[in-house]
Every structure is written in structure tokens, then in C-alpha cells.
PDB file of N, CA and C in Angstrom:
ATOM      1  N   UNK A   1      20.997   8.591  -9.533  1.00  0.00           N
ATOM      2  CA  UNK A   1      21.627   7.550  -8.763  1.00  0.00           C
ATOM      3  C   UNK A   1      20.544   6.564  -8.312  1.00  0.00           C
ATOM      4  N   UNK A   2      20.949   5.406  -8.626  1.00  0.00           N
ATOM      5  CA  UNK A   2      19.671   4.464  -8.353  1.00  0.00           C
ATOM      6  C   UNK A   2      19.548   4.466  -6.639  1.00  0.00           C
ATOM      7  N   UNK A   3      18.389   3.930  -6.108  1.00  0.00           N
ATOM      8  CA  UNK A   3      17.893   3.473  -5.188  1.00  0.00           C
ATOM      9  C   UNK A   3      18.722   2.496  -4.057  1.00  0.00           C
ATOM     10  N   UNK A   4      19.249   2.622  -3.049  1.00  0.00           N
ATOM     11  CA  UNK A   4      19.909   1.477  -2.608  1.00  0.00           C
ATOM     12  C   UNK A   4      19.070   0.703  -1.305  1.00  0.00           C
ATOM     13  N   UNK A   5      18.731  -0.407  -1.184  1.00  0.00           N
ATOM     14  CA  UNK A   5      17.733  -1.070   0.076  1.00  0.00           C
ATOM     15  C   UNK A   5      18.954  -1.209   0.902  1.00  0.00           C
ATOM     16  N   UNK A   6      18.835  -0.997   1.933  1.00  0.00           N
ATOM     17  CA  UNK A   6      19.555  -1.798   3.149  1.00  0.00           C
ATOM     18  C   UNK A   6      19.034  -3.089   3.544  1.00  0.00           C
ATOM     19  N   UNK A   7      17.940  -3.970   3.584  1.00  0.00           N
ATOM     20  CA  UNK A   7      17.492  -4.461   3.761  1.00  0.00           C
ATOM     21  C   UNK A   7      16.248  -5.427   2.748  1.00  0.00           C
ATOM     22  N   UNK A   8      15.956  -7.015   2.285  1.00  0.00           N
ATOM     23  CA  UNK A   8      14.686  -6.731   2.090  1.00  0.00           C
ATOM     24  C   UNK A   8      13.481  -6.556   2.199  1.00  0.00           C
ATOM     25  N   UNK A   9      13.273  -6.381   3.782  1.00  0.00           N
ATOM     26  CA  UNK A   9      12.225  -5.368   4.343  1.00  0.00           C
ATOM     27  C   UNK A   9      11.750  -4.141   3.828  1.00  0.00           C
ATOM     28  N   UNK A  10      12.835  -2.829   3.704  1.00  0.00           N
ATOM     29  CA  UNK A  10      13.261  -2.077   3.027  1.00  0.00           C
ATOM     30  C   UNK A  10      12.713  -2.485   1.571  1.00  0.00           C
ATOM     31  N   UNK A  11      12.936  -2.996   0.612  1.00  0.00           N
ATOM     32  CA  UNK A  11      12.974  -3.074  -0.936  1.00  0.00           C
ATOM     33  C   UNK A  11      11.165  -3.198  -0.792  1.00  0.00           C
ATOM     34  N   UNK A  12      10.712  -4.259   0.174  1.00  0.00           N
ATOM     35  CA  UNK A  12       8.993  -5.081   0.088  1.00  0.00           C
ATOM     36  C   UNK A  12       8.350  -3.785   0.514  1.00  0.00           C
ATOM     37  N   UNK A  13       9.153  -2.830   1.453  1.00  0.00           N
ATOM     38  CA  UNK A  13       7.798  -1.986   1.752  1.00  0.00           C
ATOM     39  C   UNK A  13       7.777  -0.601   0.563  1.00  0.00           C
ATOM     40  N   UNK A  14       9.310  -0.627   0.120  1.00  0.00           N
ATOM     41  CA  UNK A  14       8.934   0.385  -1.439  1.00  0.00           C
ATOM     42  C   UNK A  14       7.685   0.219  -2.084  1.00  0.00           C
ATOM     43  N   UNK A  15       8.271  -1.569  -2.394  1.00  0.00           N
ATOM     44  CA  UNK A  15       7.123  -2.055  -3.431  1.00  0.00           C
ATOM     45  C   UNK A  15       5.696  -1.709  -3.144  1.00  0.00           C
ATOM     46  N   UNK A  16       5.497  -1.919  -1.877  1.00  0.00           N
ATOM     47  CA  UNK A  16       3.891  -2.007  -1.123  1.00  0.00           C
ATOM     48  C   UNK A  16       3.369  -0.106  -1.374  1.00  0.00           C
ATOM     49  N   UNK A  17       4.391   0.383  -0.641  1.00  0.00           N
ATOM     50  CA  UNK A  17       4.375   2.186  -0.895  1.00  0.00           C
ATOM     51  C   UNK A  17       4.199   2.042  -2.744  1.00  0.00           C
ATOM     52  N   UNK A  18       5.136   1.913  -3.685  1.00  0.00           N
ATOM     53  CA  UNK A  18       4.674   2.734  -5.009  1.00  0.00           C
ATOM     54  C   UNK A  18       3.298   1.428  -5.555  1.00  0.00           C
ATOM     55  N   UNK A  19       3.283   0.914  -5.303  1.00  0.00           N
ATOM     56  CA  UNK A  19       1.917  -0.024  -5.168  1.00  0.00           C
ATOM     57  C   UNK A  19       0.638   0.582  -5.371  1.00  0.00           C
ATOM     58  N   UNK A  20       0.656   0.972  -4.070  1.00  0.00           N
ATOM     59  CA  UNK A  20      -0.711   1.687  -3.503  1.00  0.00           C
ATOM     60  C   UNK A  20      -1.052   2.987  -4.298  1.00  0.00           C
ATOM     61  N   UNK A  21       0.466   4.051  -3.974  1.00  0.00           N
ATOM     62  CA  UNK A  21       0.448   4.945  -4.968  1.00  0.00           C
ATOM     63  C   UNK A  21      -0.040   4.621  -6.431  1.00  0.00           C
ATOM     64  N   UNK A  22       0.685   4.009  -6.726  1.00  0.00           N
ATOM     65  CA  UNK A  22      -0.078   3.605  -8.307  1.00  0.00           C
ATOM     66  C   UNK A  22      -1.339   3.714  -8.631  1.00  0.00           C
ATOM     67  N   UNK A  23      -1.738   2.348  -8.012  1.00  0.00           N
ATOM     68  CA  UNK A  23      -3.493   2.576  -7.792  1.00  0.00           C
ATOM     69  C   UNK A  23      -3.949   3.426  -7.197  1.00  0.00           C
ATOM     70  N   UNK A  24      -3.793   4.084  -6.588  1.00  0.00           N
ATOM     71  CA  UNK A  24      -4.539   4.939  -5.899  1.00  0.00           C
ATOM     72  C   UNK A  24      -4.429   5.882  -6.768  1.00  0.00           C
ATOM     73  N   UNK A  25      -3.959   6.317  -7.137  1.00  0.00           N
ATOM     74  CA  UNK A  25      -3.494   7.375  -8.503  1.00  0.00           C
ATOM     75  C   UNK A  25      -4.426   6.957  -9.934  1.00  0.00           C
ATOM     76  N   UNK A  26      -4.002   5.709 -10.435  1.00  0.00           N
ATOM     77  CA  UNK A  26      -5.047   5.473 -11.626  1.00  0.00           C
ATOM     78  C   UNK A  26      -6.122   5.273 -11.599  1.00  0.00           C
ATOM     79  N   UNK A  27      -6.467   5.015 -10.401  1.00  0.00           N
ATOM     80  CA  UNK A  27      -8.455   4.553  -9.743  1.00  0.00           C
ATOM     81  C   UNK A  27      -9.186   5.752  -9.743  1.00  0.00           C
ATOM     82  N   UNK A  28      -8.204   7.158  -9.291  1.00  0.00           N
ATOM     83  CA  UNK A  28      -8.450   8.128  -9.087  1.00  0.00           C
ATOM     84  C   UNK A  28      -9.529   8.257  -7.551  1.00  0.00           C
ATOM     85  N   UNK A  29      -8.715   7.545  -6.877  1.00  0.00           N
ATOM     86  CA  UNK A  29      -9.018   7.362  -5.109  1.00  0.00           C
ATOM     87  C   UNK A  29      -8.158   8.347  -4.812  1.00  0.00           C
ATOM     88  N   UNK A  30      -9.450   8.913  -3.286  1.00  0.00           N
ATOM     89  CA  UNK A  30      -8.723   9.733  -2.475  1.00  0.00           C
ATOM     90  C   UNK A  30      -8.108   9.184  -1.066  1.00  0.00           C
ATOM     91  N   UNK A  31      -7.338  10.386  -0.916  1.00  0.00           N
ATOM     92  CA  UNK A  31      -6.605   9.559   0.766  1.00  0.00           C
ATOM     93  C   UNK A  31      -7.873   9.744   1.520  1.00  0.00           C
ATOM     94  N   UNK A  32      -9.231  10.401   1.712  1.00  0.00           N
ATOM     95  CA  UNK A  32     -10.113  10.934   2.110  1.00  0.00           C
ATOM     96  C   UNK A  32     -10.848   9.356   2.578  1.00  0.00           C
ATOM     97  N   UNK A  33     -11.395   8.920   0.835  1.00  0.00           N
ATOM     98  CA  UNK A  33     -12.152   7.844   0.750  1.00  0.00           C
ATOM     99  C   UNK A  33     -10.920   6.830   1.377  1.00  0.00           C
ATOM    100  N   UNK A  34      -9.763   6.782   1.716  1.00  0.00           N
ATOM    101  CA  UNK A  34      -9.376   5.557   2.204  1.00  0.00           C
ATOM    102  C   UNK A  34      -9.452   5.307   3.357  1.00  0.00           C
ATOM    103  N   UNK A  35      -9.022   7.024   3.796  1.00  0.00           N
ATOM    104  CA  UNK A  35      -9.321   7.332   5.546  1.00  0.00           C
ATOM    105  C   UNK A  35     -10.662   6.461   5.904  1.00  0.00           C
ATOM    106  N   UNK A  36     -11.756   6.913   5.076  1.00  0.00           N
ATOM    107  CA  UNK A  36     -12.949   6.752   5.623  1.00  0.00           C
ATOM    108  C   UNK A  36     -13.466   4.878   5.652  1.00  0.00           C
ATOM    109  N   UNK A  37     -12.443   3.811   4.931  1.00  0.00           N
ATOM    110  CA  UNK A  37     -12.713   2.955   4.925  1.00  0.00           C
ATOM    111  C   UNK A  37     -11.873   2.503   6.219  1.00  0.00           C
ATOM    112  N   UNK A  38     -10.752   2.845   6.325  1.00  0.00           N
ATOM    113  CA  UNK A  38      -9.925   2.251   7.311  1.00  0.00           C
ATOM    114  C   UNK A  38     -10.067   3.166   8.745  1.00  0.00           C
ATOM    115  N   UNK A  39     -11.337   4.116   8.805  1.00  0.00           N
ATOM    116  CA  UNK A  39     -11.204   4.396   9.689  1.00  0.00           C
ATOM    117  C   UNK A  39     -10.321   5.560  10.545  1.00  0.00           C
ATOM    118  N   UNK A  40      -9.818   5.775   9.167  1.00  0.00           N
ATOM    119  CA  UNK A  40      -8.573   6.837  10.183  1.00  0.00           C
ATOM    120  C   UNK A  40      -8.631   8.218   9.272  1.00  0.00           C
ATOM    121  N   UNK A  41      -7.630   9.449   9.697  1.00  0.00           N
ATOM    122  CA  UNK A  41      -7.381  10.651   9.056  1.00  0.00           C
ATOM    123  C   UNK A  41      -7.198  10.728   7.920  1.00  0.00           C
ATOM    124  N   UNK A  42      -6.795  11.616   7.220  1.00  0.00           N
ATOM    125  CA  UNK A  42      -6.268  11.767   5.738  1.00  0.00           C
ATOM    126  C   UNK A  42      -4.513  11.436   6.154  1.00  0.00           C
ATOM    127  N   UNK A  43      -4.353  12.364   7.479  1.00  0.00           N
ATOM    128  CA  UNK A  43      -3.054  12.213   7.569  1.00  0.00           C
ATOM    129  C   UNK A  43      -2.321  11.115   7.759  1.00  0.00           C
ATOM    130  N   UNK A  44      -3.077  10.346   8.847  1.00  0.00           N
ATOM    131  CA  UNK A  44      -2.812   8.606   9.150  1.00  0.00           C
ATOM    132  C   UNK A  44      -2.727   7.806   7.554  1.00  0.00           C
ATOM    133  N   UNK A  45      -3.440   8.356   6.396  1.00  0.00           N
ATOM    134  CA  UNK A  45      -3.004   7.520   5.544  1.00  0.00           C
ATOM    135  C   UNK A  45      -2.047   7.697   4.819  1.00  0.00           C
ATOM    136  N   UNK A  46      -1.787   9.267   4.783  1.00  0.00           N
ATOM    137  CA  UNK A  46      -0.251   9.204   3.827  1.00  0.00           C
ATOM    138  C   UNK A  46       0.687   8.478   5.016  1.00  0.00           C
ATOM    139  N   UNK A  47       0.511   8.863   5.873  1.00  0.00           N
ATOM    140  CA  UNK A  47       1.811   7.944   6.556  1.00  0.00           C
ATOM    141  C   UNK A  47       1.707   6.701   6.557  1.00  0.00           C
ATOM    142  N   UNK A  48       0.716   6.031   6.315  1.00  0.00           N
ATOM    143  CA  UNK A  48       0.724   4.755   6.318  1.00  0.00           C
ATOM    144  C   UNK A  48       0.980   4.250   4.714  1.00  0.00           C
ATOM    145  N   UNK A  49       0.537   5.136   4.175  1.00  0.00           N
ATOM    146  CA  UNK A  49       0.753   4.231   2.486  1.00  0.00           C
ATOM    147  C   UNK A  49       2.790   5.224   2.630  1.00  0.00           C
ATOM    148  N   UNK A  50       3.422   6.056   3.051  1.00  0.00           N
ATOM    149  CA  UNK A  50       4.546   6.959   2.428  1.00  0.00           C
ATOM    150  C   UNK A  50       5.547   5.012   3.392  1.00  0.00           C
ATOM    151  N   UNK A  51       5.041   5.010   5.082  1.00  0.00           N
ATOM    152  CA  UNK A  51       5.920   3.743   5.237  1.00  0.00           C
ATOM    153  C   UNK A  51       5.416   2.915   5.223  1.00  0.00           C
ATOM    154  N   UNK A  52       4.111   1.581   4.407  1.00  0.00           N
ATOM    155  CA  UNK A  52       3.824   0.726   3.689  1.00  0.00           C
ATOM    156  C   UNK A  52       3.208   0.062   4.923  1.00  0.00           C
ATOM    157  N   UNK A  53       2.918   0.647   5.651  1.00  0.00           N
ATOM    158  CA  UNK A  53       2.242   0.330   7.552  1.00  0.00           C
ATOM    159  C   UNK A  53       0.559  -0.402   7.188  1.00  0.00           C
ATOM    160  N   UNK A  54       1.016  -1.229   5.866  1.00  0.00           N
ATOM    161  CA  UNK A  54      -0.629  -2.109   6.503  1.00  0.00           C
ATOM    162  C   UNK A  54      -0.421  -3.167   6.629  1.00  0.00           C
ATOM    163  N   UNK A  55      -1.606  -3.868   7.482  1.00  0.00           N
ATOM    164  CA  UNK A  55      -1.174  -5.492   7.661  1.00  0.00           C
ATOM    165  C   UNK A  55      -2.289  -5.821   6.845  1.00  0.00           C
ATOM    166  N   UNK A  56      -3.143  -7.027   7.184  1.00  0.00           N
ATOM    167  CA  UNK A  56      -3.853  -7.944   6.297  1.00  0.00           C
ATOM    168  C   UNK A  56      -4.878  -7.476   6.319  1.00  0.00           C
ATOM    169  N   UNK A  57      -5.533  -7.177   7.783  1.00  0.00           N
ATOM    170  CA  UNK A  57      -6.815  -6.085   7.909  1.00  0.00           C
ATOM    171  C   UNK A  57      -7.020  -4.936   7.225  1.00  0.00           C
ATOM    172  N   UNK A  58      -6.046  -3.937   7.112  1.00  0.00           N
ATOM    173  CA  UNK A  58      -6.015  -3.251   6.030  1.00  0.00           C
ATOM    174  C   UNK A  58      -6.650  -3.436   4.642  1.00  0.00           C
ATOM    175  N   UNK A  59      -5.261  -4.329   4.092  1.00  0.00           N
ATOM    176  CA  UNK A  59      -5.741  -4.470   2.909  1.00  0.00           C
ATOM    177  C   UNK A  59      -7.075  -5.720   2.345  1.00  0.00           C
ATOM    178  N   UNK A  60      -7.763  -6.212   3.521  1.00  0.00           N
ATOM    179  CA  UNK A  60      -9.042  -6.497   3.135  1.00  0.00           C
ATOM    180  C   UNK A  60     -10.197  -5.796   3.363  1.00  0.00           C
ATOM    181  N   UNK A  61      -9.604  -4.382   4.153  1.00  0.00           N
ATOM    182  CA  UNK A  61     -10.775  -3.580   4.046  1.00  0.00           C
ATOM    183  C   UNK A  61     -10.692  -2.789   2.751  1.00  0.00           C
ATOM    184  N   UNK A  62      -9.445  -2.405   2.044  1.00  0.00           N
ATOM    185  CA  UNK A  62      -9.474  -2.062   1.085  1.00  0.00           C
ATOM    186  C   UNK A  62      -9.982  -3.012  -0.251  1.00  0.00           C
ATOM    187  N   UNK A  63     -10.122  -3.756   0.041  1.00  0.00           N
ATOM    188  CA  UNK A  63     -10.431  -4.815  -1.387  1.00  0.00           C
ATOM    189  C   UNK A  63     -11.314  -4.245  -2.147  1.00  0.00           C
ATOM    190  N   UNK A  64     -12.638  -3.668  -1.708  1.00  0.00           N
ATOM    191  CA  UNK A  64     -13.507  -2.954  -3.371  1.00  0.00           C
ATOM    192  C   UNK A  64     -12.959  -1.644  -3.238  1.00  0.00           C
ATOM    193  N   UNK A  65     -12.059  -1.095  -2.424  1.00  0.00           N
ATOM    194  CA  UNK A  65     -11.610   0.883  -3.233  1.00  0.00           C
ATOM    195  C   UNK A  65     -10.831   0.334  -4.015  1.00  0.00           C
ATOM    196  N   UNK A  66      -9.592  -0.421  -3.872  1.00  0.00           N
ATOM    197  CA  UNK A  66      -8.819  -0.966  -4.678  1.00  0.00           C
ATOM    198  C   UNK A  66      -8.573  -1.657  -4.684  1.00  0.00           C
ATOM    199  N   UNK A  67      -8.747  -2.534  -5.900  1.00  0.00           N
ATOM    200  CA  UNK A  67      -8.431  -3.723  -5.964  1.00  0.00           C
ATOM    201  C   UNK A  67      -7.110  -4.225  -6.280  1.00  0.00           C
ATOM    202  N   UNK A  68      -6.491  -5.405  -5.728  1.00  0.00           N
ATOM    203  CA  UNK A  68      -5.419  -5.860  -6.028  1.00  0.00           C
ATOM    204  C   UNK A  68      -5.750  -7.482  -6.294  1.00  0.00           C
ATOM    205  N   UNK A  69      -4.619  -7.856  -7.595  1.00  0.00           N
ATOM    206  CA  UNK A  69      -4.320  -9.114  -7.775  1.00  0.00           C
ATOM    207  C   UNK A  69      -4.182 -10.006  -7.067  1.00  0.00           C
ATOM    208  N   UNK A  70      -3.898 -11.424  -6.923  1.00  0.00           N
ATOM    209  CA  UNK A  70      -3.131 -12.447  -6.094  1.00  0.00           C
ATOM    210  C   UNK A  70      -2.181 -12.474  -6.034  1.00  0.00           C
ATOM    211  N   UNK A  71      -1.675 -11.893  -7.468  1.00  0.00           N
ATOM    212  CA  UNK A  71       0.191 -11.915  -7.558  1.00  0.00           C
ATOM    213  C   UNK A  71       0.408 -10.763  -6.654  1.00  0.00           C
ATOM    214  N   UNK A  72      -0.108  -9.844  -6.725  1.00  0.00           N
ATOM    215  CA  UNK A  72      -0.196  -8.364  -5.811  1.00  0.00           C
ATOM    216  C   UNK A  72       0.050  -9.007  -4.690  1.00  0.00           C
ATOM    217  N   UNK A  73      -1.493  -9.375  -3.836  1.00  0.00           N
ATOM    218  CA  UNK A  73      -1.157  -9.765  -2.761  1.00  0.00           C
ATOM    219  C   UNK A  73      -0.223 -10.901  -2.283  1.00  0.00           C
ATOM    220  N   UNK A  74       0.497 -11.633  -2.802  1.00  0.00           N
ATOM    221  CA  UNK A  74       1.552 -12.328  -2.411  1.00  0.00           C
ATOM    222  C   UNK A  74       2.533 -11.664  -2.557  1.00  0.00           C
ATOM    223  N   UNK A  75       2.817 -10.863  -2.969  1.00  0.00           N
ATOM    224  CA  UNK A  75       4.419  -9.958  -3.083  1.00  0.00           C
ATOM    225  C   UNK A  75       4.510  -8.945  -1.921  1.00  0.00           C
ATOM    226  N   UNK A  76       2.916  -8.655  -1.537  1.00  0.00           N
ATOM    227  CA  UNK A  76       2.923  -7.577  -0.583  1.00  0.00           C
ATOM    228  C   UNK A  76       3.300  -8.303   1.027  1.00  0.00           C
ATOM    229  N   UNK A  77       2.665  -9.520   0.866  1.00  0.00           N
ATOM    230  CA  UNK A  77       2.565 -10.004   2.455  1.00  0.00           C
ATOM    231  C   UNK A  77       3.918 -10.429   2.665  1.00  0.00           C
ATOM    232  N   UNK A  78       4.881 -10.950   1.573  1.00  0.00           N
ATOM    233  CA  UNK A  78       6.426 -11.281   1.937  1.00  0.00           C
ATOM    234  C   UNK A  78       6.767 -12.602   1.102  1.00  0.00           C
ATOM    235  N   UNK A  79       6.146 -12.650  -0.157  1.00  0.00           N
ATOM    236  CA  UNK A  79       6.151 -13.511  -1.638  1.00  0.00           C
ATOM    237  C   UNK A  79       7.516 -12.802  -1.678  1.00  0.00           C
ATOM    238  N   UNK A  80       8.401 -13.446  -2.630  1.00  0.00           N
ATOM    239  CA  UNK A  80       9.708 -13.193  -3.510  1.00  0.00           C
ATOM    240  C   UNK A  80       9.195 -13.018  -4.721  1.00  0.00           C
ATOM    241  N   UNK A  81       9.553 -12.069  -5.494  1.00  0.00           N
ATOM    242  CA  UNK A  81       9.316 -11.604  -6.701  1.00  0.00           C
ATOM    243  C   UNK A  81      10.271 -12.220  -7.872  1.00  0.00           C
TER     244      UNK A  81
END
């Protein structure tokens, strides 16, 4: 059964969640090494990448663990796809 958004808040922060997952998965990054850039737990980051909880600071501290596009980052901050 497909996926249903209530919202597209909802649909942008999927995207941002299987996003991260992705890369973070093919880079072969840990939640460890992300903790340790952003400062926080292992646990603080699955919850933050499982509900898509970064703002801009975030993801410019992440810029050399993982890198993302322009098209990336405009879809993430609230671009229309």
C-alpha cells in the first residue's frame, strides 16, 4: 500500500529522512562520525535524521561527511520538486 502524506511538510521531511539515509548508507558514514560533527549522541542522530530535524546549521556542518547537491539542497530547505 503506497505511502500517504497528510501534509507537504510531511512528504519534504520523508524526502530529507530517505535522503540522508541514502547517503549516509552509500558514503558508508556512521551515525557515530555524524554525532561527532554535529556535536551530539549516536542517539540524537537517528532521531534527527528518522524525523528530518535539521536546519541549515546542520547541514553546513555536514557539507564534507556528506556531500549534497544544489538541487539537493533546494528541495531540502522547501524547493518544489
Amino acid at each position: 500500500m503506497p505511502k500517504v502524506y497528510t501534509s507537504s511538510n510531511d512528504r519534504q521531511r520523508a524526502y530529507i529522512s530517505r535522503l540522508i539515509k541514502a547517503k549516509r548508507d552509500f558514503l558508508g558514514v556512521k551515525n557515530e562520525q555524524i554525532g561527532d560533527v554535529l556535536g551530539i549522541t549516536d542517539r540524537a542522530v537517528r532521531y534527527k535524521i528518522n524525523k528530518a530535524d535539521f536546519d541549515l546549521v546542520d547541514l553546513y556542518q555536514l557539507r564534507h561527511l556528506i556531500p549534497f547537491s544544489v538541487e539537493e539542497l533546494h528541495l531540502m530547505i522547501g524547493g518544489e520538486k
